[in-house]
Protein backbone atom coordinates (compact mmCIF):
# COMPACT_ATOMS: atom_id res chain seq x y z
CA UNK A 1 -115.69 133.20 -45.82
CA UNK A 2 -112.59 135.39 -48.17
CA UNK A 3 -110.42 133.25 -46.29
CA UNK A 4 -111.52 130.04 -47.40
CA UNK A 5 -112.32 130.96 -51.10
CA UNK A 6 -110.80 129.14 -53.63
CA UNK A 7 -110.51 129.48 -57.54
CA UNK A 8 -112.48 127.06 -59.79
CA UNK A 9 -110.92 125.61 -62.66
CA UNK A 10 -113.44 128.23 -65.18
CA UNK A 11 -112.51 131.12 -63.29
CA UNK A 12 -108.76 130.46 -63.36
CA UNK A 13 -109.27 129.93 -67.54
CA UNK A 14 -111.72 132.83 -67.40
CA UNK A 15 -109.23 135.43 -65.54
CA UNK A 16 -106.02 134.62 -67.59
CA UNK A 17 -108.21 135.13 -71.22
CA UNK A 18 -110.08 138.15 -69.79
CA UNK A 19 -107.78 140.19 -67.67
CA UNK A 20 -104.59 138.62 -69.20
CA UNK A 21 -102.44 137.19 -66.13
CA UNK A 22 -103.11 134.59 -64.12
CA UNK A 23 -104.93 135.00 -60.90
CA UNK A 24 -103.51 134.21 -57.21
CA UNK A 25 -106.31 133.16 -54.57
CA UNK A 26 -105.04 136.23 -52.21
CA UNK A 27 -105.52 139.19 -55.19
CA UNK A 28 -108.82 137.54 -55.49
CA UNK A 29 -109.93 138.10 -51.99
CA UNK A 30 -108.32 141.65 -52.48
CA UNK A 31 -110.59 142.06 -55.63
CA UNK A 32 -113.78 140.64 -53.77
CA UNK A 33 -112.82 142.36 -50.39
CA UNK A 34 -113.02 145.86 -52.36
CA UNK A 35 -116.18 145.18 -53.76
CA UNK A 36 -119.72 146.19 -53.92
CA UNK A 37 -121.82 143.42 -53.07
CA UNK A 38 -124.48 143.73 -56.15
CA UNK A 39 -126.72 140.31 -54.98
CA UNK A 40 -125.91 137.94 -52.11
CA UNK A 41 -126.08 134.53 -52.89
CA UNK A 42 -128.93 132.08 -51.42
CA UNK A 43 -130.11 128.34 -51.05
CA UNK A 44 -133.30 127.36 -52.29
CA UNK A 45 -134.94 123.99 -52.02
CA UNK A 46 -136.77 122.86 -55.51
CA UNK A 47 -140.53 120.70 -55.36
CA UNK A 48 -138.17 117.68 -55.55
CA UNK A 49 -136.60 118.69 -52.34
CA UNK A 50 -133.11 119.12 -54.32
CA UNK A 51 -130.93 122.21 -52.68
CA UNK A 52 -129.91 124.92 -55.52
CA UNK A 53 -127.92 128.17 -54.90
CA UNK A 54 -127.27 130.94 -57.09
CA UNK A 55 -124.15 133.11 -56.65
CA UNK A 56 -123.42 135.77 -55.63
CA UNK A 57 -122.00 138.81 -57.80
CA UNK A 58 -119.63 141.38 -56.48
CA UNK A 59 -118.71 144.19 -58.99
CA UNK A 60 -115.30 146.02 -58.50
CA UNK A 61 -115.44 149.56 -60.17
CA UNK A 62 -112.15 150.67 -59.77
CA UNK A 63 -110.77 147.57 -61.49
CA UNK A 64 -113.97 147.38 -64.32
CA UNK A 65 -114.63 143.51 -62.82
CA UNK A 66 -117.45 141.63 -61.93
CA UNK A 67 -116.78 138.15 -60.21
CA UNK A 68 -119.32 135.32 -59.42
CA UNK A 69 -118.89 133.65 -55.99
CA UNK A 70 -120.51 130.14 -54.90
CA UNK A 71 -120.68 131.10 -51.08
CA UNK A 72 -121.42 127.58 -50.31
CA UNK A 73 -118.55 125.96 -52.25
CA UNK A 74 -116.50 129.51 -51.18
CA UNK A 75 -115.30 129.37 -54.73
CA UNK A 76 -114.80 131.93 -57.10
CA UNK A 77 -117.03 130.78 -60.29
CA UNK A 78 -116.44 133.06 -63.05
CA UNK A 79 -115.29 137.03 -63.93
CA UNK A 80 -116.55 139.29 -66.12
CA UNK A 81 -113.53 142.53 -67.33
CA UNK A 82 -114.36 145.60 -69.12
CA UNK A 83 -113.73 144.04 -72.66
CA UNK A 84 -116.52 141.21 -71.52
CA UNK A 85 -118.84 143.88 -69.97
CA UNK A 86 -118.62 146.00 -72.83
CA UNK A 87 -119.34 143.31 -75.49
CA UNK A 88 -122.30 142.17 -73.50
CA UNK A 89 -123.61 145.66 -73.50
CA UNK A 90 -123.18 146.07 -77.33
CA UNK A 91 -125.43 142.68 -77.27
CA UNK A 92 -127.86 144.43 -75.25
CA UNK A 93 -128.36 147.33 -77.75
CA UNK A 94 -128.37 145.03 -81.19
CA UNK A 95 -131.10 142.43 -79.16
């Protein structure tokens, strides 16, 4: 699957504002490859016998970096850095 994935349009945007260079598809599958799989992503068929997925989320430690993976598109979605992580956790605690 790594060696299909691509990089959506969001992500690209996402990775240059959050970790401040642009991304290349094969430091991506580096990044994902040295990750810790936190949930896999699955298929799901609704009452109206639509398909949805939901994505799956690896989190990198070493590198502070959580990226979201549509497994069915294999396309990288969306990444989360430590400045993004943090500020979410700050909204955790005011909430």
């Amino acid at each position: 699957m790594l060696e299909e994935l691509t990089l959506s349009r969001h992500f690209t945007q996402r990775y240059i504002e959050r970790v401040g260079c642009p991304p290349t598809e094969d430091g991506v599958r580096q990044i994902v490859r040295g990750s810790v799989v936190v949930q896999r992503g699955k298929d799901y068929r609704l009452a109206s016998g639509r398909l949805f997925n939901t994505l799956s989320i690896y989190w990198n430690p070493r590198l502070a970096m959580v990226i979201t993976v549509d497994e069915r598109r294999k396309r990288a979605v969306s990444v989360f850095g430590e400045k993004t992580l943090n500020d979410a956790k700050r909204l955790r605690m005011i909430v």
